[in-house]
N, C-alpha and C. Protein backbone atom coordinates (compact mmCIF):
# COMPACT_ATOMS: atom_id res chain seq x y z
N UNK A 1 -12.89 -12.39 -20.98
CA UNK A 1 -12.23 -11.54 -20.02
C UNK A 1 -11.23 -10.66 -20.77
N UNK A 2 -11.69 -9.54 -20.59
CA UNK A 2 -10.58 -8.33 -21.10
C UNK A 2 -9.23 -8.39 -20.27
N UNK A 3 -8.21 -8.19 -20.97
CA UNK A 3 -6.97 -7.80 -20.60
C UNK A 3 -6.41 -6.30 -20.75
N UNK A 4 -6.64 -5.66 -20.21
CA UNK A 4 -5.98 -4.31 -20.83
C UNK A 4 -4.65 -3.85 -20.10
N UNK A 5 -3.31 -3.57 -21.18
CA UNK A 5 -2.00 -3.45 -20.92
C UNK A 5 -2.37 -1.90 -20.25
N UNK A 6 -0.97 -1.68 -19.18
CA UNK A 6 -1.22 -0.54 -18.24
C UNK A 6 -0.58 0.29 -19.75
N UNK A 7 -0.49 1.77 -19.41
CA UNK A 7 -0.19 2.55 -19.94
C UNK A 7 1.08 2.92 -19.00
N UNK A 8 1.94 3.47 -19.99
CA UNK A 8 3.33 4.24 -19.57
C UNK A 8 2.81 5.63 -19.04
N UNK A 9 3.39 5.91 -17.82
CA UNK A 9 3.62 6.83 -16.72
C UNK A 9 4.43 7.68 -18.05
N UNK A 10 3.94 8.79 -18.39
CA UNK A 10 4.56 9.94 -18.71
C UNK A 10 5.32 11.15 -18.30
N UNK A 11 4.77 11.17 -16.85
CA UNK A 11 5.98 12.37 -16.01
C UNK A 11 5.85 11.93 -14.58
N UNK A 12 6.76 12.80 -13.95
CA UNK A 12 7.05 12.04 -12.94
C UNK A 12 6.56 12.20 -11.55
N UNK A 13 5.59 13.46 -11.53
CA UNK A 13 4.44 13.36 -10.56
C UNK A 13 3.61 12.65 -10.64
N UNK A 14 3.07 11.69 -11.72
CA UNK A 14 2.13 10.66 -11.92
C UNK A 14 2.94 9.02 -11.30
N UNK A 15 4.19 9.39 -11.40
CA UNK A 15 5.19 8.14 -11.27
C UNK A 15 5.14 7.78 -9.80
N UNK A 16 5.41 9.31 -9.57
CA UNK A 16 5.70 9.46 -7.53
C UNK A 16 3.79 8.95 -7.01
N UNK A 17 3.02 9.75 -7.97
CA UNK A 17 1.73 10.01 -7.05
C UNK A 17 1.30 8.36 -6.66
N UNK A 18 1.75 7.15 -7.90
CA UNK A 18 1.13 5.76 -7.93
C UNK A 18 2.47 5.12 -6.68
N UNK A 19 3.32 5.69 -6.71
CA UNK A 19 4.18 5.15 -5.95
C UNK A 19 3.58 5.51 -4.19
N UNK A 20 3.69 6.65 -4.28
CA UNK A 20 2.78 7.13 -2.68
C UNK A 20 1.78 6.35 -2.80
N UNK A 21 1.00 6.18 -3.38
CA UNK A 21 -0.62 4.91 -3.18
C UNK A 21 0.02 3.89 -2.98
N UNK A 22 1.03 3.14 -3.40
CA UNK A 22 1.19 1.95 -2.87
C UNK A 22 2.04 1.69 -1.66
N UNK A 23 3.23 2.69 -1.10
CA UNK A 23 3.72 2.54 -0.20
C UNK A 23 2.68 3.15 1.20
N UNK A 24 1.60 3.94 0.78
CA UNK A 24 0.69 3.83 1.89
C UNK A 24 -0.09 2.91 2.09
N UNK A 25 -0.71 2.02 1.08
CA UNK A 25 -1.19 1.30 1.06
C UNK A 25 -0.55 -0.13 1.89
N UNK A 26 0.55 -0.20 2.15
CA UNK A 26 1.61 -1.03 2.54
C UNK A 26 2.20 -0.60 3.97
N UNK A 27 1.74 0.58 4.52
CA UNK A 27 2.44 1.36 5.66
C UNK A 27 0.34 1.05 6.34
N UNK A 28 -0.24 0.93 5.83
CA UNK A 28 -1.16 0.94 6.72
C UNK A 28 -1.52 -0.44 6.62
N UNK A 29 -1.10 -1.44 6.02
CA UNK A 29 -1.54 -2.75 6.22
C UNK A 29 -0.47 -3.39 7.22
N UNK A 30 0.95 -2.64 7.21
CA UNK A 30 1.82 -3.36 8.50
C UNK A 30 1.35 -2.78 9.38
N UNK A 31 0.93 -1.80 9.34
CA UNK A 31 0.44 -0.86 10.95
C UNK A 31 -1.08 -1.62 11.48
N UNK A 32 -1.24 -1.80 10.76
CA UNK A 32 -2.50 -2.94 11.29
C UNK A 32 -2.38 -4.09 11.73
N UNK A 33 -1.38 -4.79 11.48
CA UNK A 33 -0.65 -5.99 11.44
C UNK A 33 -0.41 -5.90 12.86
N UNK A 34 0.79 -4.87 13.27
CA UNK A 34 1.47 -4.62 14.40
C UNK A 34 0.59 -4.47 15.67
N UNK A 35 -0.67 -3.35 14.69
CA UNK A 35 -1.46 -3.16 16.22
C UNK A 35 -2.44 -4.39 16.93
N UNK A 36 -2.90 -5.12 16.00
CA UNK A 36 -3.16 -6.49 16.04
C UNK A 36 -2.56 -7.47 16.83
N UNK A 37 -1.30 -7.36 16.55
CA UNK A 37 0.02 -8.06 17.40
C UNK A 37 0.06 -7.41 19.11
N UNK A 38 -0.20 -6.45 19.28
CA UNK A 38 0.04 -5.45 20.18
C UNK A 38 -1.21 -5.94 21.42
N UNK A 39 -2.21 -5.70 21.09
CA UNK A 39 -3.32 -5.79 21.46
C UNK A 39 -3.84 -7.20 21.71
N UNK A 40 -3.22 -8.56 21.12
CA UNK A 40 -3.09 -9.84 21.07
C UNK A 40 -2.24 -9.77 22.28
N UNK A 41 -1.13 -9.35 22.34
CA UNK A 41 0.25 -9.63 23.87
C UNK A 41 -0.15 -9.15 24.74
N UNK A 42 -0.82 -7.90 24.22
CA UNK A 42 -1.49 -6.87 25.49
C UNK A 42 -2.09 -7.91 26.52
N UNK A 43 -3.62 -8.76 25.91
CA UNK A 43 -4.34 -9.34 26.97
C UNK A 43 -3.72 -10.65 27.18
N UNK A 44 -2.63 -10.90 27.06
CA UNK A 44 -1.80 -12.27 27.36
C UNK A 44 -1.65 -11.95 28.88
């Protein structure tokens, strides 16, 4: 099994762009969460 070390972020639109992928990535897994929750109380 390969290991390969990440590479250093060199400027800072590459810094922001991995940062936006993960805080969307994180804004659509609570929003799924919630609507889940929603729709669960709903038919209570």
């Amino acid at each position: 099994m390969d290991i390969h070390k990440p590479k250093p972020i060199r400027n800072w639109r590459k810094f922001l762009k991995e940062v936006g992928f993960i805080v969307l990535g994180v804004s659509i897994a609570l929003g799924g969460e919630q609507a889940v929750k929603y729709f669960h109380w709903k038919g209570r």
